[in-house]
C-alpha atoms as a PDB file:
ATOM      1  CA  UNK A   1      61.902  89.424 164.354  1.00  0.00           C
ATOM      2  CA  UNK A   2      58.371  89.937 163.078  1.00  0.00           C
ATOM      3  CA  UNK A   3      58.188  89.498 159.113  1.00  0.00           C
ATOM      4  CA  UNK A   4      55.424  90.836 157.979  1.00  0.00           C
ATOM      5  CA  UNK A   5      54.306  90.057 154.096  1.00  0.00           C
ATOM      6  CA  UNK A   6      54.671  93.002 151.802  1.00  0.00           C
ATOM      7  CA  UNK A   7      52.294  93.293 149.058  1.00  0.00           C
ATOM      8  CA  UNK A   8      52.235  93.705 145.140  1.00  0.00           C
ATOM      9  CA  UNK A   9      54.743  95.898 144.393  1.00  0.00           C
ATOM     10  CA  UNK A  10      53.677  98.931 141.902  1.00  0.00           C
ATOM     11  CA  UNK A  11      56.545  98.899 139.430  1.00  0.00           C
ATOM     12  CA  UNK A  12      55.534 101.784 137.011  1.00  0.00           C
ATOM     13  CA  UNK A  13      55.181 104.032 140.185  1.00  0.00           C
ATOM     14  CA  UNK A  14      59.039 103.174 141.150  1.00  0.00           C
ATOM     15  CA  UNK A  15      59.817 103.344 137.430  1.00  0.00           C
ATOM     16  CA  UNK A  16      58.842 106.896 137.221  1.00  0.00           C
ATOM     17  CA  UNK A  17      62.199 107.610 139.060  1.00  0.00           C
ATOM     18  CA  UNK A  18      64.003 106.712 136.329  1.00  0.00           C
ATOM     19  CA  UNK A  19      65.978 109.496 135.050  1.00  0.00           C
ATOM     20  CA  UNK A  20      66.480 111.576 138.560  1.00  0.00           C
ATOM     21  CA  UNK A  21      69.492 112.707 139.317  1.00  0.00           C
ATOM     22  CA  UNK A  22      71.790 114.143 142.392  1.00  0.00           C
ATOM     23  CA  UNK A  23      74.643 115.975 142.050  1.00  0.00           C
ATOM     24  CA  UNK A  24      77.548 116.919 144.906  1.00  0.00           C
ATOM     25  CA  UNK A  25      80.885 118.324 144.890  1.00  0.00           C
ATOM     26  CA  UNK A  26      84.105 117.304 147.273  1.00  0.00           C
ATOM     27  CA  UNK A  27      87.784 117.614 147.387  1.00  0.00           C
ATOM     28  CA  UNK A  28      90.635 115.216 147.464  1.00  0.00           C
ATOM     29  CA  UNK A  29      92.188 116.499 150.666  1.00  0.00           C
ATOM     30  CA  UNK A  30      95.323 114.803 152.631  1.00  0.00           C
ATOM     31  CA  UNK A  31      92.952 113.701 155.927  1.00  0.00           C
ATOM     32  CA  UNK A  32      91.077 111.698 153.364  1.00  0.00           C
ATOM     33  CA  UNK A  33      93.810 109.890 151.583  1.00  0.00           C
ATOM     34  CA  UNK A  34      95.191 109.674 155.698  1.00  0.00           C
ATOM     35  CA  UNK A  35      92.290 108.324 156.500  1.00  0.00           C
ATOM     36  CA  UNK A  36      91.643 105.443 153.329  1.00  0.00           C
ATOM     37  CA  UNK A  37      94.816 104.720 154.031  1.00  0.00           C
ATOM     38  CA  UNK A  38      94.944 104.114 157.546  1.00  0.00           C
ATOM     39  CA  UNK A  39      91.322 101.884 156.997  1.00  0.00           C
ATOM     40  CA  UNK A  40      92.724  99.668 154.335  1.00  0.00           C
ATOM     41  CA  UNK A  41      96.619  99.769 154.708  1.00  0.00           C
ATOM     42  CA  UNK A  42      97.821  97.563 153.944  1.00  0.00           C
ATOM     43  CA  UNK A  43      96.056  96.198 151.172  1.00  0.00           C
ATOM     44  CA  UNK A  44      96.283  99.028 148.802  1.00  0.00           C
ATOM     45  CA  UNK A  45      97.847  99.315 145.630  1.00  0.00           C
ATOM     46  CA  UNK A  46     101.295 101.525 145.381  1.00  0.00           C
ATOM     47  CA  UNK A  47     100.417 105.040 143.984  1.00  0.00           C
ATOM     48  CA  UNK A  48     103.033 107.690 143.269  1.00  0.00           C
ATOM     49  CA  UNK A  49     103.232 111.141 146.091  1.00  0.00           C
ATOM     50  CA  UNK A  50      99.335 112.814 145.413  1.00  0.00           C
ATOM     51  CA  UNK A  51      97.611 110.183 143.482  1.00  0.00           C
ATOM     52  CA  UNK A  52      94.764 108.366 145.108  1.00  0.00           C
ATOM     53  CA  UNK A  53      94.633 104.928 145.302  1.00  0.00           C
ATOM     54  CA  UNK A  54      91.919 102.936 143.343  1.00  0.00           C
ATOM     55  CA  UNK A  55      88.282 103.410 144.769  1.00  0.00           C
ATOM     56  CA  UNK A  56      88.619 106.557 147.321  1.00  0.00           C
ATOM     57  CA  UNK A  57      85.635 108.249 145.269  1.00  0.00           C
ATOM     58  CA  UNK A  58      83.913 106.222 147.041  1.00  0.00           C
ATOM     59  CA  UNK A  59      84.258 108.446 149.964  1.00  0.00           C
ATOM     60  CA  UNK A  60      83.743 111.517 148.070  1.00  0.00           C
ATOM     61  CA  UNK A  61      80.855 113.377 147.811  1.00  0.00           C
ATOM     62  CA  UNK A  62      78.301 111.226 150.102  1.00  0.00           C
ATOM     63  CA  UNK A  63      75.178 111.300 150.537  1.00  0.00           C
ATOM     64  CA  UNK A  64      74.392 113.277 153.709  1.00  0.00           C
ATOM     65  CA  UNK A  65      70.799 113.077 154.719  1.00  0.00           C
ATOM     66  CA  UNK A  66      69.627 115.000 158.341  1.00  0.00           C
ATOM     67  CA  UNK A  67      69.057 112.652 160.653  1.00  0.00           C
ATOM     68  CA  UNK A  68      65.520 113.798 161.422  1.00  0.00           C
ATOM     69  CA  UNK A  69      65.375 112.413 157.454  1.00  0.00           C
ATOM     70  CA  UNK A  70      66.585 108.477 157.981  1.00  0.00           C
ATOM     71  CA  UNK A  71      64.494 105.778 157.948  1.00  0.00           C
ATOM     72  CA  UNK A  72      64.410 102.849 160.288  1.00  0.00           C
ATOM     73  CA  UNK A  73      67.501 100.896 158.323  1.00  0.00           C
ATOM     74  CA  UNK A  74      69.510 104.468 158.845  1.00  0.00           C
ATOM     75  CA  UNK A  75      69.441 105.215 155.486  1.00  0.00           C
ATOM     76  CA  UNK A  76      67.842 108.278 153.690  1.00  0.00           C
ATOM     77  CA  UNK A  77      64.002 107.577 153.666  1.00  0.00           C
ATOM     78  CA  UNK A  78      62.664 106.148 150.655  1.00  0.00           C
ATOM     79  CA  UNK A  79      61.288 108.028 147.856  1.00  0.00           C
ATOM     80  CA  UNK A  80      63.943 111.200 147.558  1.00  0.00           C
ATOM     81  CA  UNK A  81      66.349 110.496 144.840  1.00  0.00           C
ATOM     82  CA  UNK A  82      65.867 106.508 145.338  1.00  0.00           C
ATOM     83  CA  UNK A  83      62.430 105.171 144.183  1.00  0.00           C
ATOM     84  CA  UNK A  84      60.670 103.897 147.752  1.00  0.00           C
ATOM     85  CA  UNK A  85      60.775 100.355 147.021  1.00  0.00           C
ATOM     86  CA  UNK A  86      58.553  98.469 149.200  1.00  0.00           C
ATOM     87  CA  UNK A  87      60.928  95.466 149.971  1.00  0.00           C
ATOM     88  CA  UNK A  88      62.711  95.839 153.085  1.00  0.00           C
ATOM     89  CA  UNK A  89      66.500  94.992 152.965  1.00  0.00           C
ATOM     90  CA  UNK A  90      68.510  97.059 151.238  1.00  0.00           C
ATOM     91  CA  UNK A  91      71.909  95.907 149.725  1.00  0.00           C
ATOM     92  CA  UNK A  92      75.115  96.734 147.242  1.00  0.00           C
ATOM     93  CA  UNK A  93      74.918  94.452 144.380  1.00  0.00           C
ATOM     94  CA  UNK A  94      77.396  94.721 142.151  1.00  0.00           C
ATOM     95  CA  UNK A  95      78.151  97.039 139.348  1.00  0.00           C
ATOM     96  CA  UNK A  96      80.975  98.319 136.937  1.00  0.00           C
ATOM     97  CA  UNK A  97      83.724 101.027 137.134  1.00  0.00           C
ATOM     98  CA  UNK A  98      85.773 102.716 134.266  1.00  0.00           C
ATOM     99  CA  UNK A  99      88.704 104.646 135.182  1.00  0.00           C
ATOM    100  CA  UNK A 100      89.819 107.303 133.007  1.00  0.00           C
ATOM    101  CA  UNK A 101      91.942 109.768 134.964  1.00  0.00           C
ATOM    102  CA  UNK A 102      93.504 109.017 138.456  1.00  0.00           C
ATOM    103  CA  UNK A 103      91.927 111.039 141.153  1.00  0.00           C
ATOM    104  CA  UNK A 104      94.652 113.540 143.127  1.00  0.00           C
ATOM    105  CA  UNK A 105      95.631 115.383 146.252  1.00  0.00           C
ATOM    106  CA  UNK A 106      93.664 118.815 145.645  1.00  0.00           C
ATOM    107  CA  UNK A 107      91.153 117.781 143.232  1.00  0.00           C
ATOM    108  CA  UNK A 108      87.895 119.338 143.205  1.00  0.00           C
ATOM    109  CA  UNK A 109      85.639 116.148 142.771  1.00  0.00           C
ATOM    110  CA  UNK A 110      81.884 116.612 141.146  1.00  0.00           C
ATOM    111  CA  UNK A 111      79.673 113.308 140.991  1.00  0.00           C
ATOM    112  CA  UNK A 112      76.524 113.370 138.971  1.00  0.00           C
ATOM    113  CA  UNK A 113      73.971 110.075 140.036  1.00  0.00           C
ATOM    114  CA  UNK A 114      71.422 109.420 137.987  1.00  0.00           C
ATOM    115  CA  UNK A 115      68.862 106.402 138.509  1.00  0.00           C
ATOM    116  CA  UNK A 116      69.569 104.212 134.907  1.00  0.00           C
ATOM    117  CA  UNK A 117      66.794 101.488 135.634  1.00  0.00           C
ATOM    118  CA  UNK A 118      64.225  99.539 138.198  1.00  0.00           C
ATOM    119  CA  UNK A 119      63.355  96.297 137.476  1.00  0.00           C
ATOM    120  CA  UNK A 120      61.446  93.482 139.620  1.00  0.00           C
ATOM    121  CA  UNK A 121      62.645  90.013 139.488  1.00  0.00           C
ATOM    122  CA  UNK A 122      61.981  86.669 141.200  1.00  0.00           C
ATOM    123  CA  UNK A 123      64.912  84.566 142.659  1.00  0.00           C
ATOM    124  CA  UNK A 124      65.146  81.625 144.553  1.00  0.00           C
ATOM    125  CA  UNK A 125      65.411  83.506 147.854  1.00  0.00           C
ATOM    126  CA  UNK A 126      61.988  85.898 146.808  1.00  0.00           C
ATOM    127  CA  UNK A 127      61.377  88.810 145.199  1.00  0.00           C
ATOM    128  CA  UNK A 128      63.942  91.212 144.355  1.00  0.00           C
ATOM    129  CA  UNK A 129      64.061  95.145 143.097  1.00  0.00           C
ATOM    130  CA  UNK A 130      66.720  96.026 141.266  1.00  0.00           C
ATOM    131  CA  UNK A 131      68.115  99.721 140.969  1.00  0.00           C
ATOM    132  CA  UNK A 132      70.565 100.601 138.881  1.00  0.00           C
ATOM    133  CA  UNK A 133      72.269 104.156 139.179  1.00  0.00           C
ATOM    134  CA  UNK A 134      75.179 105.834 136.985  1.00  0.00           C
ATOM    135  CA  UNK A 135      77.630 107.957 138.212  1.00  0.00           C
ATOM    136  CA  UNK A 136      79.983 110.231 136.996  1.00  0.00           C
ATOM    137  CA  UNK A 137      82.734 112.045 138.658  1.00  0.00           C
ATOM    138  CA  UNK A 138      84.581 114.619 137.352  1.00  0.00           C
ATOM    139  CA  UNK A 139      87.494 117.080 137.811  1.00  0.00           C
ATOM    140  CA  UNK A 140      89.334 120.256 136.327  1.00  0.00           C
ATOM    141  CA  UNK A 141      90.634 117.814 133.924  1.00  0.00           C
ATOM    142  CA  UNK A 142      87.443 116.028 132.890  1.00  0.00           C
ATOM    143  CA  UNK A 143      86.118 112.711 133.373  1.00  0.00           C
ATOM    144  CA  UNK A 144      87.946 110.940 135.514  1.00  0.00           C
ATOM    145  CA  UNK A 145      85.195 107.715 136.486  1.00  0.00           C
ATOM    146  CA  UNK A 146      82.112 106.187 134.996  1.00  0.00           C
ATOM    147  CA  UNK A 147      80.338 104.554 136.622  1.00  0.00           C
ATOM    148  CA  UNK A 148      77.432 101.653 137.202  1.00  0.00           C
ATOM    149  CA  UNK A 149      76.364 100.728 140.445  1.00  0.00           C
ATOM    150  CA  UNK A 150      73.081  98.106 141.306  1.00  0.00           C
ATOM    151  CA  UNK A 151      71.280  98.254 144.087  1.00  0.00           C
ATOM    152  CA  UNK A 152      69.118  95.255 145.107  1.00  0.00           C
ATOM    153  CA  UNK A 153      66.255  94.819 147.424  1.00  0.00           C
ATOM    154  CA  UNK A 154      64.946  92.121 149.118  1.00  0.00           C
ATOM    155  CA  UNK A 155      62.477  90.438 151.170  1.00  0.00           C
ATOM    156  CA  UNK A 156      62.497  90.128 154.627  1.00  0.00           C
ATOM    157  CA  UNK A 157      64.632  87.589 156.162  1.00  0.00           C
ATOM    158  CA  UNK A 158      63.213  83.968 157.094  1.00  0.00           C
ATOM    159  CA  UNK A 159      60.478  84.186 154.337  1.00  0.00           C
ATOM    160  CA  UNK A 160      62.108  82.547 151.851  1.00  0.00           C
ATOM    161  CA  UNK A 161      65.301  80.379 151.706  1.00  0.00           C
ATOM    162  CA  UNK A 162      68.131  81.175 149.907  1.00  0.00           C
ATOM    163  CA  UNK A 163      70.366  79.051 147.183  1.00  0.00           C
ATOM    164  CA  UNK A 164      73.621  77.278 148.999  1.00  0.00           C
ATOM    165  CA  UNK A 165      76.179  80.117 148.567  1.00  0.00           C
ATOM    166  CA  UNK A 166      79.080  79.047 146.152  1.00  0.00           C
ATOM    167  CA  UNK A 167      82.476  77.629 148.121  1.00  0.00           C
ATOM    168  CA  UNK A 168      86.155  77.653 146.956  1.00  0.00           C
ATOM    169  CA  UNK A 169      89.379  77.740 148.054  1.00  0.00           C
ATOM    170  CA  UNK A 170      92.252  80.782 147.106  1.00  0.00           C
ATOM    171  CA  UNK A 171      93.283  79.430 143.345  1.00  0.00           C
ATOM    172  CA  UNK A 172      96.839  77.847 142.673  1.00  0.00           C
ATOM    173  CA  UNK A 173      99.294  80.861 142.252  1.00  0.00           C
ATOM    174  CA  UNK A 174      96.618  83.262 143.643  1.00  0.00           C
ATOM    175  CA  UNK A 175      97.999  86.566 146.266  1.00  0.00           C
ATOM    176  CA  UNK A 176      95.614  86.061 149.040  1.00  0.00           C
ATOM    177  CA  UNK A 177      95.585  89.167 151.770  1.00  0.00           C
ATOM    178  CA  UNK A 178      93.657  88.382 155.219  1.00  0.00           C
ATOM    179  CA  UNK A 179      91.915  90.853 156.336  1.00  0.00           C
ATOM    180  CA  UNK A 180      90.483  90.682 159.716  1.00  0.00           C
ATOM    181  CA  UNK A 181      86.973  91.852 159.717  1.00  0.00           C
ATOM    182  CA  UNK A 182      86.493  94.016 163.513  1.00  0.00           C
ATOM    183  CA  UNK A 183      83.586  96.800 164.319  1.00  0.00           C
ATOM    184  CA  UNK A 184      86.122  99.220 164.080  1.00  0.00           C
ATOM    185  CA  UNK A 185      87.068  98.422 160.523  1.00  0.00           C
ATOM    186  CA  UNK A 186      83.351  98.740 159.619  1.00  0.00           C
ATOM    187  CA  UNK A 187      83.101 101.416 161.391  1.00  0.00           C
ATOM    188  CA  UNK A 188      85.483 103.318 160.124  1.00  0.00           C
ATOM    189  CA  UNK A 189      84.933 102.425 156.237  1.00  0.00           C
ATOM    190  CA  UNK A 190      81.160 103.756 157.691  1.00  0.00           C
ATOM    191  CA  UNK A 191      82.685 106.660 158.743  1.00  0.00           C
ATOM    192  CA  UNK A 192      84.742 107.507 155.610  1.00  0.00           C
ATOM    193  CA  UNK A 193      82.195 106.949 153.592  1.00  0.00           C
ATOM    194  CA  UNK A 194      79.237 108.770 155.730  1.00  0.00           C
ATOM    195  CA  UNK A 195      77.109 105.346 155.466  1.00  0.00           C
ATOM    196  CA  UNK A 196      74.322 105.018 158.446  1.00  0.00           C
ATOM    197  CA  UNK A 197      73.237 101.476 157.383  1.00  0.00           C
ATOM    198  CA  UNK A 198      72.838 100.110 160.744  1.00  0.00           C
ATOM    199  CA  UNK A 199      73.718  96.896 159.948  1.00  0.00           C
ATOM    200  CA  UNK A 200      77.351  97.631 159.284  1.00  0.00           C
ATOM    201  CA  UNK A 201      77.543  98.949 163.519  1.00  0.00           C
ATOM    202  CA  UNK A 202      74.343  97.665 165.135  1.00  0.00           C
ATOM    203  CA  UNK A 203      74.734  94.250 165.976  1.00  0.00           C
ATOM    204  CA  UNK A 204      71.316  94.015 167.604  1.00  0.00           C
ATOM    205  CA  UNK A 205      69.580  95.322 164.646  1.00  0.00           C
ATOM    206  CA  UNK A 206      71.767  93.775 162.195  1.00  0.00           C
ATOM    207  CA  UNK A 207      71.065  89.909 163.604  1.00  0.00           C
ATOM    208  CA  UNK A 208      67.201  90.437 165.036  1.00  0.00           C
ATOM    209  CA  UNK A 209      66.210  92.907 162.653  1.00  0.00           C
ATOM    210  CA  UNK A 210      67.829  91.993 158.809  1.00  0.00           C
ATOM    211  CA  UNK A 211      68.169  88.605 160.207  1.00  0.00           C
ATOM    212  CA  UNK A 212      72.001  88.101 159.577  1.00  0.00           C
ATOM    213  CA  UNK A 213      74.945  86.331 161.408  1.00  0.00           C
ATOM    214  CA  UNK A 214      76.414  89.119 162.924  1.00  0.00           C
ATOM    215  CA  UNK A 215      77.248  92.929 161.397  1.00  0.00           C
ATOM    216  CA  UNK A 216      77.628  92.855 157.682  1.00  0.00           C
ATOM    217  CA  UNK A 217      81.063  94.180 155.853  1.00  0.00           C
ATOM    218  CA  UNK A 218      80.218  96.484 153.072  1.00  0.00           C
ATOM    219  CA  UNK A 219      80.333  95.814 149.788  1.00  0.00           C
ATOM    220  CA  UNK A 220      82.310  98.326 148.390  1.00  0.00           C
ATOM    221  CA  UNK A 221      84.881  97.830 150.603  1.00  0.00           C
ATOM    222  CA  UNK A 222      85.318  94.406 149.578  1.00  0.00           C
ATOM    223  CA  UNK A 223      85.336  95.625 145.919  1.00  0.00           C
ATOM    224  CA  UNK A 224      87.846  98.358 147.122  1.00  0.00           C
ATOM    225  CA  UNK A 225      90.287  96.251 148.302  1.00  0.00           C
ATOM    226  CA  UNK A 226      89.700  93.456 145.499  1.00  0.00           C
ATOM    227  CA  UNK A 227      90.327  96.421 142.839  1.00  0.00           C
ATOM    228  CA  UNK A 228      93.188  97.376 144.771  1.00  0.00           C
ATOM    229  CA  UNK A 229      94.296  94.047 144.532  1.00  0.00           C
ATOM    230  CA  UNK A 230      93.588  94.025 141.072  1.00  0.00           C
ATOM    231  CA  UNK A 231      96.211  96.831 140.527  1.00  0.00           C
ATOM    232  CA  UNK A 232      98.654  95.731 142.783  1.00  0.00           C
ATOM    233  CA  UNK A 233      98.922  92.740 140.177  1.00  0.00           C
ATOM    234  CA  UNK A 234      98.588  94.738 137.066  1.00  0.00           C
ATOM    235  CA  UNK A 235     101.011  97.328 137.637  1.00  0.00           C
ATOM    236  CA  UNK A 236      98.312 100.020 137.150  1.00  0.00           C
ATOM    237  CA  UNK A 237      94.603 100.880 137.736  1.00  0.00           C
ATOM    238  CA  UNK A 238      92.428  98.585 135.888  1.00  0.00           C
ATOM    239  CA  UNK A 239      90.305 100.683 133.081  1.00  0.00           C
ATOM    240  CA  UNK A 240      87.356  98.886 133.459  1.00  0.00           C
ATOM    241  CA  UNK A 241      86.426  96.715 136.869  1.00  0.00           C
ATOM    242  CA  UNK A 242      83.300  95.138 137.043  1.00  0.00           C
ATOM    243  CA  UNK A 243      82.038  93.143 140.632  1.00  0.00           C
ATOM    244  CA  UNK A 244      78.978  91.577 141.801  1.00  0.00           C
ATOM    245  CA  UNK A 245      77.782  90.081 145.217  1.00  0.00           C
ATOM    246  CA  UNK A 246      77.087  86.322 145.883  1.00  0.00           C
ATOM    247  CA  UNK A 247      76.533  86.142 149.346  1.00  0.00           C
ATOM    248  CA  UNK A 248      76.926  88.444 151.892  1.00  0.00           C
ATOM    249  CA  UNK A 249      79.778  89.025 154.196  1.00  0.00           C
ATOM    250  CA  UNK A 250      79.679  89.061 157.667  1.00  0.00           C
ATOM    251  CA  UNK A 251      81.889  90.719 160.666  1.00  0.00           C
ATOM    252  CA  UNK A 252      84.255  89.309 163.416  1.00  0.00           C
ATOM    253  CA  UNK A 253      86.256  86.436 161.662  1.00  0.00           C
ATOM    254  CA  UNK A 254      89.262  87.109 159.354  1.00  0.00           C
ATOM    255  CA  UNK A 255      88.375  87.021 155.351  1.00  0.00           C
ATOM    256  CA  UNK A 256      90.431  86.587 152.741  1.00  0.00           C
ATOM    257  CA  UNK A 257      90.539  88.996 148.902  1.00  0.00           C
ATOM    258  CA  UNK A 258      91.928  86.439 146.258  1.00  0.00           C
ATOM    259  CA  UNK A 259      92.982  87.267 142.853  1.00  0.00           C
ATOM    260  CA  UNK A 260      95.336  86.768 140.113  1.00  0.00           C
ATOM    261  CA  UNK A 261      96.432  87.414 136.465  1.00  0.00           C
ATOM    262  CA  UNK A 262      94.528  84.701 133.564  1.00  0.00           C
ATOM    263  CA  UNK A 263      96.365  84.038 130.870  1.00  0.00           C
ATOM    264  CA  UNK A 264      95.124  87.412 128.621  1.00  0.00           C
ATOM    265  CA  UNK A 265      96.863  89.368 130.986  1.00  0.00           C
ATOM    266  CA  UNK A 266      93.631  90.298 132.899  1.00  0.00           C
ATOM    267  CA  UNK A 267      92.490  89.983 136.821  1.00  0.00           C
ATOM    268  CA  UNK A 268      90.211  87.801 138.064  1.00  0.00           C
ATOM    269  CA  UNK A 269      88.910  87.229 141.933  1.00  0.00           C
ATOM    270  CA  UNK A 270      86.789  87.008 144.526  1.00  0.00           C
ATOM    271  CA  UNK A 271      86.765  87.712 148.382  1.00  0.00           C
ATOM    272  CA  UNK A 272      86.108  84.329 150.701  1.00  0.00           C
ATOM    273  CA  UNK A 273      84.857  84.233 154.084  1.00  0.00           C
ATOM    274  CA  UNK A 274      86.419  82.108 157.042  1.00  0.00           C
ATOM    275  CA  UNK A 275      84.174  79.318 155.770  1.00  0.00           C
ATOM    276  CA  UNK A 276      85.270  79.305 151.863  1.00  0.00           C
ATOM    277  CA  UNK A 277      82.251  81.149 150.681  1.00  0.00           C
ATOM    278  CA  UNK A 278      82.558  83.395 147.948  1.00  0.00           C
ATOM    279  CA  UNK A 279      81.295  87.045 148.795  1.00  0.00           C
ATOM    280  CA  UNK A 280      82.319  88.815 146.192  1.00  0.00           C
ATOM    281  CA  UNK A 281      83.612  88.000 142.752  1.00  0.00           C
ATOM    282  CA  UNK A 282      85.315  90.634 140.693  1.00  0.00           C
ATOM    283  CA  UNK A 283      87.002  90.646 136.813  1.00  0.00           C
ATOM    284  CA  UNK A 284      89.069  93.008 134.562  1.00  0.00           C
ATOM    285  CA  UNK A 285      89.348  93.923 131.245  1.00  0.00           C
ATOM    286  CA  UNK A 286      92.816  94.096 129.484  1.00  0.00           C
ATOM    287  CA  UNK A 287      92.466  97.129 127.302  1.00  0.00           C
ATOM    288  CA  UNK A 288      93.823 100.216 128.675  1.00  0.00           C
ATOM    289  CA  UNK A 289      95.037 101.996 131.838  1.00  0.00           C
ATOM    290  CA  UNK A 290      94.159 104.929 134.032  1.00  0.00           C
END
């Protein structure tokens, strides 16, 4: 791996993406619910005949670049509807989801992205470029999702080291589901979700390249099975989920989503890796239902 320094980054150019937006239009169809649940079963929160299960529009309406338009990571190039931030590794932060209508077989789905925010910080493991992007996604009936999702981007790996990632065990009285992390399970969230970020299938590139352990499990698949767990517990979908990254997670040893109910009635959890390291943390709020 050759790390090359990347210079000052221009943050008023990137900021001048603020306010773009995308649009695209899908349809809840039965090969897609097959297919979610084939990838997730069985972690995945009871629904009744029709209704998808938490976290599917995830897999509507992606992004679908030509290849002839990727850029070395397999992602879209820089500097179409994302602002072409300099820094090299690209990853899923975090962000927040409000439910307001449950998604179902035969919906026509619209989601509307539009870039909120870009803002340059300085953390312990470098410099990092946050991007912050709202979605909506609608039906016939109206808003069914809002949406916040942060993207984060980072330095190359090896220049600068990185805190000690948080460790914990499952809490007492905490469901715990295993799920074993394989290619095929990446690849097929990839697949579902039309995702060419090579370091979810390319080991080579994922290890020599981005300078991780081995392939890297995507982060909203962790949240979608932690807000599945999330409803499994409540009884219904949570109105509002929020999630953020810690550390990432990688493939080819079995992890584990933990959650359970606090005393107000709410979810809280996080997903752990075979060596207690928290990936992914993820909280509710009590008020309301989808």
């Amino acid at each position: 791996m050759n790390a090359q320094a990347v210079g000052p980054v221009d943050v008023a150019h990137l900021q001048a993406w603020i306010g773009r937006t995308r649009e695209g239009e899908d349809v809840v169809t039965r090969r897609i619910l097959a297919e979610y649940d084939a990838t997730l079963a069985p972690h995945l929160a009871p629904t009744p005949d029709g209704a998808a299960p938490p976290a599917l529009h995830w897999c509507l309406a992606p992004e679908t670049p030509r290849a002839d338009t990727l850029g070395p990571d397999g992602h879209a190039a820089k500097g179409g509807f994302l602002p072409p931030v300099p820094l090299p590794r690209r990853m899923w932060a975090g962000g927040e989801i409000e439910t307001l209508d449950t998604l179902r077989l035969g919906d026509t789905v619209r989601r509307r992205e539009t870039v909120r925010d870009v803002v340059m910080k300085e953390g312990r493991s470098g410099r990092l470029c946050f991007v912050t992007v709202d979605h909506a996604v609608t039906t016939e009936r109206g808003l069914a999702i809002r949406e916040r999702q942060d993207i984060v981007y980072r330095e190359e790996a090896g220049r600068t080291a990185g805190p000690e990632p948080a460790r914990s065990a499952p809490p007492e009285g905490a469901t715990v589901w295993p799920v074993p992390a394989t290619p095929t399970l990446l690849f097929r969230y990839s697949a579902m979700t039309f995702n060419g970020h090579r370091f979810h299938y390319d080991r080579p590139y994922a290890t020599d390249v981005e300078g991780y352990a081995d392939l890297v499990v995507h982060g909203p698949m962790q949240a979608s099975l932690l807000i599945n767990l999330a409803a499994t517990l409540l009884g219904r979908t949570p109105q509002r989920f929020v999630y953020r990254g810690l550390t990432p997670m990688t493939a080819n040893q079995v992890f584990r989503v933990c959650g359970r109910l606090d005393a107000a009635g709410g979810f809280c959890g996080f997903t752990l890796d075979a060596e207690d390291r928290i990936c992914m943390q993820a909280s509710t709020t009590q008020a309301g239902a989808a």
